[in-house]
N, C-alpha and C. Protein backbone atom coordinates (compact mmCIF):
# COMPACT_ATOMS: atom_id res chain seq x y z
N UNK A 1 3.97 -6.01 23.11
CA UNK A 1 3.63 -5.12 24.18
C UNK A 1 4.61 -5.35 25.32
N UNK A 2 4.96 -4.31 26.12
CA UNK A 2 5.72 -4.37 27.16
C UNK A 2 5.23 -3.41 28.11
N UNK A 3 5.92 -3.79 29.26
CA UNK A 3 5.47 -2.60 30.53
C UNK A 3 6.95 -2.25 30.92
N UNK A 4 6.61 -0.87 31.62
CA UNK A 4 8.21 -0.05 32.72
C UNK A 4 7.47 0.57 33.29
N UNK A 5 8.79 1.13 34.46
CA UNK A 5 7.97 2.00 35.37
C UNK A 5 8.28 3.01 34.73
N UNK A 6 7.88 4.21 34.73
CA UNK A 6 7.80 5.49 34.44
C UNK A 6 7.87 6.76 35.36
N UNK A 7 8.17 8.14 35.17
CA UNK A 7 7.74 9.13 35.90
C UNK A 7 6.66 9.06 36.91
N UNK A 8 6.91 10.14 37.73
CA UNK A 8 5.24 9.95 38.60
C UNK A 8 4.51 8.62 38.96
N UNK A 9 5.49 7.71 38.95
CA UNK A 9 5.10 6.34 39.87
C UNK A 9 4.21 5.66 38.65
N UNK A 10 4.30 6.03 37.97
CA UNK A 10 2.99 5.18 36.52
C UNK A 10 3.88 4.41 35.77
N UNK A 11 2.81 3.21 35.89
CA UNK A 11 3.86 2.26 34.79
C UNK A 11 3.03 2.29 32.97
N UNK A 12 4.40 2.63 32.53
CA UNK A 12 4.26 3.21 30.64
C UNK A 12 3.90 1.25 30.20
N UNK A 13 3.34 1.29 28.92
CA UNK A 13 3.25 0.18 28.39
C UNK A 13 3.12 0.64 26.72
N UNK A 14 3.29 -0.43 25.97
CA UNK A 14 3.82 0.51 24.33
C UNK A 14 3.58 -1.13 23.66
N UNK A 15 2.70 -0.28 22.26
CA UNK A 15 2.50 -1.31 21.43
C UNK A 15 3.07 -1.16 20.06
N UNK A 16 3.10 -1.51 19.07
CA UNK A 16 3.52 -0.93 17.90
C UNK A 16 2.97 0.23 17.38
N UNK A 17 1.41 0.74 17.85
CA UNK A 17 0.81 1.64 17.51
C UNK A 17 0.50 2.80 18.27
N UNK A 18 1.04 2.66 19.68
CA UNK A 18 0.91 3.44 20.61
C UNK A 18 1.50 3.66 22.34
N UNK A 19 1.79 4.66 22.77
CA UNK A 19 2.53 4.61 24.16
C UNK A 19 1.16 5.16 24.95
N UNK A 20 1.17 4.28 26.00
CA UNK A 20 0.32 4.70 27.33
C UNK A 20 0.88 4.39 28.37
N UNK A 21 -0.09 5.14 29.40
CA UNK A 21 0.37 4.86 31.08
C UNK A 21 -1.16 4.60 32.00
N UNK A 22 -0.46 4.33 33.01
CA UNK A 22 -1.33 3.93 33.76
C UNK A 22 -0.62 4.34 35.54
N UNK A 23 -1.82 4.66 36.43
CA UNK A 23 -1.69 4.23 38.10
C UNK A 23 -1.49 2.76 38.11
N UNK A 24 -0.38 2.15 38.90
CA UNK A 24 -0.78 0.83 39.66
C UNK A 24 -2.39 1.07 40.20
N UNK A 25 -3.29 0.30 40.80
CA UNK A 25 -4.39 -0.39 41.39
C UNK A 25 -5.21 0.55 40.51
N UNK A 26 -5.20 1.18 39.48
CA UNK A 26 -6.41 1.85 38.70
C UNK A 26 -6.89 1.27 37.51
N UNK A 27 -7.80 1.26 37.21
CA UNK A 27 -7.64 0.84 35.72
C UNK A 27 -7.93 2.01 34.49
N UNK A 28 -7.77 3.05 34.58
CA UNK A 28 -8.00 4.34 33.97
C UNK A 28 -6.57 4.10 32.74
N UNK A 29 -6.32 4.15 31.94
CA UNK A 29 -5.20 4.17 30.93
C UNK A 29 -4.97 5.76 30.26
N UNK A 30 -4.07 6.19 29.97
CA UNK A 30 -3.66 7.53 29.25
C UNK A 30 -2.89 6.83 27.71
N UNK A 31 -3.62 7.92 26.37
CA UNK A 31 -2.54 7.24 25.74
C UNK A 31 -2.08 8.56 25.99
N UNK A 32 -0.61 8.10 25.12
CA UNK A 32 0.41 9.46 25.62
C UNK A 32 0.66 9.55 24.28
N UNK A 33 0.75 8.49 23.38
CA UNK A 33 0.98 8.48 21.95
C UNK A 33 0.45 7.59 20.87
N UNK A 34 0.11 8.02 19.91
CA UNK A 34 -0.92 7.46 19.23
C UNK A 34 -0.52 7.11 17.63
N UNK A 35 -0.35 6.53 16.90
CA UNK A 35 -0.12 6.43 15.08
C UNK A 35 -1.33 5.83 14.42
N UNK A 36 -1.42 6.07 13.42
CA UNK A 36 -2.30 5.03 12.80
C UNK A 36 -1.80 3.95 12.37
N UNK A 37 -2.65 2.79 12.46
CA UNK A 37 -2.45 1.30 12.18
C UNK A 37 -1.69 1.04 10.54
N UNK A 38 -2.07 1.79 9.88
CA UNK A 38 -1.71 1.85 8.22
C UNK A 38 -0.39 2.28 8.28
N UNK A 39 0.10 3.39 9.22
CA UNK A 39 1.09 4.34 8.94
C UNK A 39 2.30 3.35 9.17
N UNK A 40 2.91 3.00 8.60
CA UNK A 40 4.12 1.69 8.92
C UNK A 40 5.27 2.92 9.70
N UNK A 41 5.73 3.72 9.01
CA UNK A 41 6.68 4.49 9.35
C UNK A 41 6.89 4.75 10.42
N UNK A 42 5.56 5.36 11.36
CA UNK A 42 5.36 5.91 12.57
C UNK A 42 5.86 5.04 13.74
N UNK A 43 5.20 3.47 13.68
CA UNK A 43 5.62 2.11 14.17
C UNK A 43 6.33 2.04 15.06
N UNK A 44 6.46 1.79 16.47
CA UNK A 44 7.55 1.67 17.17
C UNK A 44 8.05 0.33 17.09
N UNK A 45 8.89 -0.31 16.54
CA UNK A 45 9.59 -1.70 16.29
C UNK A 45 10.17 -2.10 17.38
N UNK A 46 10.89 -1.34 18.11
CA UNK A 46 11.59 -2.18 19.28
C UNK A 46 11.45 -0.87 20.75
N UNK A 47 10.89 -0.71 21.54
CA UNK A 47 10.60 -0.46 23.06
C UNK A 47 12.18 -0.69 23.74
N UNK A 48 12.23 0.75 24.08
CA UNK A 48 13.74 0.90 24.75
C UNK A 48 13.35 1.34 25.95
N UNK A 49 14.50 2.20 27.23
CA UNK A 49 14.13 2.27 28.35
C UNK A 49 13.25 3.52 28.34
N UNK A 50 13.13 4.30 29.70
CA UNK A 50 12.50 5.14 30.06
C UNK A 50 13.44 5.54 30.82
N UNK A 51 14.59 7.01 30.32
CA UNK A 51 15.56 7.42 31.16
C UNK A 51 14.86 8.97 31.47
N UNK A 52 14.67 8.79 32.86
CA UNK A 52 14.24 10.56 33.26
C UNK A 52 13.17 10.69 32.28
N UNK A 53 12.41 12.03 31.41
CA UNK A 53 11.39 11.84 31.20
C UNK A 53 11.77 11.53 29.87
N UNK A 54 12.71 11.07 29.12
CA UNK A 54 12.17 10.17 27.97
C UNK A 54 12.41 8.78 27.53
N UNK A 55 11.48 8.54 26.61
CA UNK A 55 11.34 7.24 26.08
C UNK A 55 11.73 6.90 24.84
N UNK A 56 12.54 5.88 25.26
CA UNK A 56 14.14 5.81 23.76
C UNK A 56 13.33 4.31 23.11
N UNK A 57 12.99 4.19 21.87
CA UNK A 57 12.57 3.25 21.00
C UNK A 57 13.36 3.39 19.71
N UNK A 58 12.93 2.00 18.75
CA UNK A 58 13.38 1.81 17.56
C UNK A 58 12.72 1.98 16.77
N UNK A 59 12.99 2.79 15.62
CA UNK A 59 11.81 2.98 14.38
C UNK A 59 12.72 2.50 13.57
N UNK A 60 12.38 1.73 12.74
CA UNK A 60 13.15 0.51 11.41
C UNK A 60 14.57 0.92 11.95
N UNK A 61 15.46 1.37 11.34
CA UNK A 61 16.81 1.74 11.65
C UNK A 61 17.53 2.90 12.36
N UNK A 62 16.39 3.39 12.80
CA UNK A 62 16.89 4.66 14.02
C UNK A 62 16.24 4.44 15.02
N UNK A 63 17.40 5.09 16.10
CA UNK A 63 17.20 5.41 17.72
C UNK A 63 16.14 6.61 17.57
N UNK A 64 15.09 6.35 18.25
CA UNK A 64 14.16 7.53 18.68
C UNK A 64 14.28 7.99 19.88
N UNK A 65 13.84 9.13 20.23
CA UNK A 65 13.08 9.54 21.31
C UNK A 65 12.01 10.32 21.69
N UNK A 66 11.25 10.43 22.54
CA UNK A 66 10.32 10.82 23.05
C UNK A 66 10.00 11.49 24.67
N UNK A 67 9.78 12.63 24.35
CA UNK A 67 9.64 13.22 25.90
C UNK A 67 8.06 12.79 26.52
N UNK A 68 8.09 12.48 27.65
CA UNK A 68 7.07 12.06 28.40
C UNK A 68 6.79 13.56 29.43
N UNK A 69 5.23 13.43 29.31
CA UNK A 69 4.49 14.66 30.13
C UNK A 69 4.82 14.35 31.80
């Protein structure tokens, strides 16, 4: 698991199975992205930055990305 800051002042946090965000001082969470636990493929393996609205990760041997709302 890791944290960044993100768009709109929210800091993103990302697990192997999923991307969420959050307000600083709230405790309310958004997921933003979701896989199933079984699905190996889907997997985010390695958590890259957050440039403008997307979010660059590793899936086994490719660069991903992802646009953030």
């Amino acid at each position: 698991m890791s944290f960044t800051h993100g768009p709109g002042n929210r800091i993103y946090g990302v697990t192997f199975v999923q991307l969420y965000r959050f307000l600083p001082g709230t405790a309310q969470r958004e997921v933003v992205w979701r896989t199933a636990l079984d699905n190996n493929a889907e997997h985010i393996r390695t958590p890259g930055p957050i440039l403008g609205h997307t979010f660059y990760f590793g899936r086994r041997h490719r660069l991903m990305a992802m646009d953030l709302p």
